[in-house]
Protein backbone atom coordinates (compact mmCIF):
# COMPACT_ATOMS: atom_id res chain seq x y z
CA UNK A 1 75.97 -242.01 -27.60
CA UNK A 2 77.54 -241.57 -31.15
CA UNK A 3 76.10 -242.89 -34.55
CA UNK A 4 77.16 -243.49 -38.08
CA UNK A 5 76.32 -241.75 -41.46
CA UNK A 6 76.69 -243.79 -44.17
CA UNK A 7 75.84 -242.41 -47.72
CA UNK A 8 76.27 -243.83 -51.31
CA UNK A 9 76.49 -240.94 -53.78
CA UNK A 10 76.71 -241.43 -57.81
CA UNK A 11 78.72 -238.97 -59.93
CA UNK A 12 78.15 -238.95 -63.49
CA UNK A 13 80.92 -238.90 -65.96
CA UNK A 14 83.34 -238.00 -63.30
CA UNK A 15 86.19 -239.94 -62.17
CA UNK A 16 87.79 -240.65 -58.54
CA UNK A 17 91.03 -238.27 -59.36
CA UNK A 18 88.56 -235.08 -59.61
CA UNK A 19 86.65 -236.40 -56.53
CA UNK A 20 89.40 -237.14 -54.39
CA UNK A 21 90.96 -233.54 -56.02
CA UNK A 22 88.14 -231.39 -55.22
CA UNK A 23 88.35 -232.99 -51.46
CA UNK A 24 92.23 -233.18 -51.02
CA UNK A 25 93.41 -229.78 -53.27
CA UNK A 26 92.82 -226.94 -50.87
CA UNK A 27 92.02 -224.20 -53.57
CA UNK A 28 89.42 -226.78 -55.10
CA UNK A 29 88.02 -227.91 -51.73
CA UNK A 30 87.70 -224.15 -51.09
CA UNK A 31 86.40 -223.36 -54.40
CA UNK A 32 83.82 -225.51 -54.37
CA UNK A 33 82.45 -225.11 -50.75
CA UNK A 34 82.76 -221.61 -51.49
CA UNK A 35 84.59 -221.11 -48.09
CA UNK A 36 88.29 -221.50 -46.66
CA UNK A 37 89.71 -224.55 -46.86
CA UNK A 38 93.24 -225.93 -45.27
CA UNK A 39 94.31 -229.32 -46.87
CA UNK A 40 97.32 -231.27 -48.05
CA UNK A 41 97.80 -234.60 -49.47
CA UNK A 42 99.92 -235.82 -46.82
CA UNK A 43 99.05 -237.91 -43.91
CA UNK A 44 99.55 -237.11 -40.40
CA UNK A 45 98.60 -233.76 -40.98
CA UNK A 46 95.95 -231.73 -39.75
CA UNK A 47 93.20 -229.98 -42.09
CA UNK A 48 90.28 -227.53 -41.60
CA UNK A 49 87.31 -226.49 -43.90
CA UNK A 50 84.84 -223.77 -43.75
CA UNK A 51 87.01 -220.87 -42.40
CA UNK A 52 88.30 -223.38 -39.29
CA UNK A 53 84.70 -224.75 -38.51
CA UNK A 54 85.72 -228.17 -39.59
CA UNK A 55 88.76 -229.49 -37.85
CA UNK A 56 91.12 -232.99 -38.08
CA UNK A 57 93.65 -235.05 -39.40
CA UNK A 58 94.28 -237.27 -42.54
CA UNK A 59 94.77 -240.69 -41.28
CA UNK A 60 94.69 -242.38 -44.14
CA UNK A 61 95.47 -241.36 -47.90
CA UNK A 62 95.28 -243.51 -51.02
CA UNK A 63 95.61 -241.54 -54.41
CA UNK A 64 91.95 -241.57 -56.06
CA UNK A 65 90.62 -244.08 -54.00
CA UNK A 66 90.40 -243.38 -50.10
CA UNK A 67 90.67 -240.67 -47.75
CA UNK A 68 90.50 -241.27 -43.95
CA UNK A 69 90.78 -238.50 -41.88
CA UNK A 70 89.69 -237.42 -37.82
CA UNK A 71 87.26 -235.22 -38.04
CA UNK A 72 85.31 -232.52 -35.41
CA UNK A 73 82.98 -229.69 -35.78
CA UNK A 74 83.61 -226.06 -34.02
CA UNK A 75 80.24 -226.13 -32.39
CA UNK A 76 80.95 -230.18 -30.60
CA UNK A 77 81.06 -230.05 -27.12
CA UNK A 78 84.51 -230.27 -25.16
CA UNK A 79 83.89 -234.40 -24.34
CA UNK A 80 82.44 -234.96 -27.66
CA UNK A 81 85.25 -237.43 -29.32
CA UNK A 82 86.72 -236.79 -32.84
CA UNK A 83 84.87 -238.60 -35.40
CA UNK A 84 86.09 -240.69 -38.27
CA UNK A 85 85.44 -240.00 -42.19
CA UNK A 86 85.57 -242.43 -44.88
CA UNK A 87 85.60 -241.26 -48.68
CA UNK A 88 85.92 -244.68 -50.88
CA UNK A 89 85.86 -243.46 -54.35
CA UNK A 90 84.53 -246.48 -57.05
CA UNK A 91 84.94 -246.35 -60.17
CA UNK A 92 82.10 -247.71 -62.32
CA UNK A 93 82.29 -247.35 -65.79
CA UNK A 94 82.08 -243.59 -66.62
CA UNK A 95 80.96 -242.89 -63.06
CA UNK A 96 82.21 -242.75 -59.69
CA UNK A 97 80.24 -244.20 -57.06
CA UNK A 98 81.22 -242.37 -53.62
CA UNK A 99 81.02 -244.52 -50.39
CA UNK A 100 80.86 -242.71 -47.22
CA UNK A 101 81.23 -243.24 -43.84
CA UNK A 102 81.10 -240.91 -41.03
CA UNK A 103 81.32 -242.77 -37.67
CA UNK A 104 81.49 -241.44 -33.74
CA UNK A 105 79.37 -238.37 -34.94
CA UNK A 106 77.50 -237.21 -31.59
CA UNK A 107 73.64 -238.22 -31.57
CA UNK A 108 72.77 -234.48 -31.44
CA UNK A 109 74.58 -233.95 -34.62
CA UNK A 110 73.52 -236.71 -36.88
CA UNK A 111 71.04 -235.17 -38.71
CA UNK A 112 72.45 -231.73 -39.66
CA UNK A 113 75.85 -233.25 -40.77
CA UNK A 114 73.86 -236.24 -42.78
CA UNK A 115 72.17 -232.93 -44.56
CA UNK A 116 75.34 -231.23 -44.62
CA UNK A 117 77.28 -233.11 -46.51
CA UNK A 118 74.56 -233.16 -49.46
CA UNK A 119 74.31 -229.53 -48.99
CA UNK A 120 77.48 -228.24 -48.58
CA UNK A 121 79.35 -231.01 -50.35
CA UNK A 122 77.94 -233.38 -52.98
CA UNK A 123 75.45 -230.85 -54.72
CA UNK A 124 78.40 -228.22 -54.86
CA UNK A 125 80.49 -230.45 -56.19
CA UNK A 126 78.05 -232.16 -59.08
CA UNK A 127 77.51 -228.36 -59.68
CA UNK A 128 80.95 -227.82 -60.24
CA UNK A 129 81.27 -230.76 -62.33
CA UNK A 130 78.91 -229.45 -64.73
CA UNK A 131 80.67 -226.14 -64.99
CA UNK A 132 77.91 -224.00 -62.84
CA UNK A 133 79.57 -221.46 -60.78
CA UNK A 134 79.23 -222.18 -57.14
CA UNK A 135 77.03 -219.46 -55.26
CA UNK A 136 78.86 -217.64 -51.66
CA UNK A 137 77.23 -219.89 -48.97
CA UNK A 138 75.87 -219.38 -45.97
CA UNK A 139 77.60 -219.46 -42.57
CA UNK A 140 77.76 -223.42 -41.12
């Protein structure tokens, strides 16, 4: 059985162009994970994060606002589908509120990739945002 993550994340004084930069530029989205990242803003194409641990494909790309990509971890099993992530960036006032959505993730997963994204994505990237330098990470 598969599940869906959803999480609502507020960035401060940020808008969606650096969000949807630090996800979609590959030397930011590698930067700021502080591991290898393979990205480009075109869709159709296929993408991988954290030194090939993170496999897919943009779907779906709309300049600062949405990014819809298929999306499977190194360590799924062979019959485990690709799942589907959802960034909707919203811009509120001087803040960005970030919508997400990560559907078809395998029950066994759920909880490390809810975690993961807070750990190796949103409190990297609010770091970055307030100019700390982003530590070398631990293996995935």
């Amino acid at each position: 059985m598969a599940k869906t993550i959803t999480q609502k994340v507020v960035f401060k004084n940020t808008s969606p162009k650096q969000l949807y930069d630090l996800y979609m530029n590959a030397k930011k989205h590698s930067l700021v994970t502080a591991s290898p990242a393979k990205i480009t803003e075109k869709e159709g194409r296929k993408f991988s994060a954290h030194d090939g641990y993170i496999n897919g494909k943009n779907l779906q790309l709309v300049k600062d606002k949405l990014i819809v990509q298929s999306w499977k971890s190194a360590d799924w099993q062979d019959g485990d589908l690709d799942s589907t992530f959802i960034l909707r960036f919203e811009p509120k006032a001087k803040d960005t509120v970030l919508h997400v959505v990560h559907a078809n993730v395998p029950d066994k997963e759920v909880d490390g990739i809810d975690k993961g994204w807070h750990d190796y994505y949103w409190t990297p990237w609010k770091q970055y945002l307030k100019g700390t330098p982003i530590a070398k990470r631990k293996e995935m």
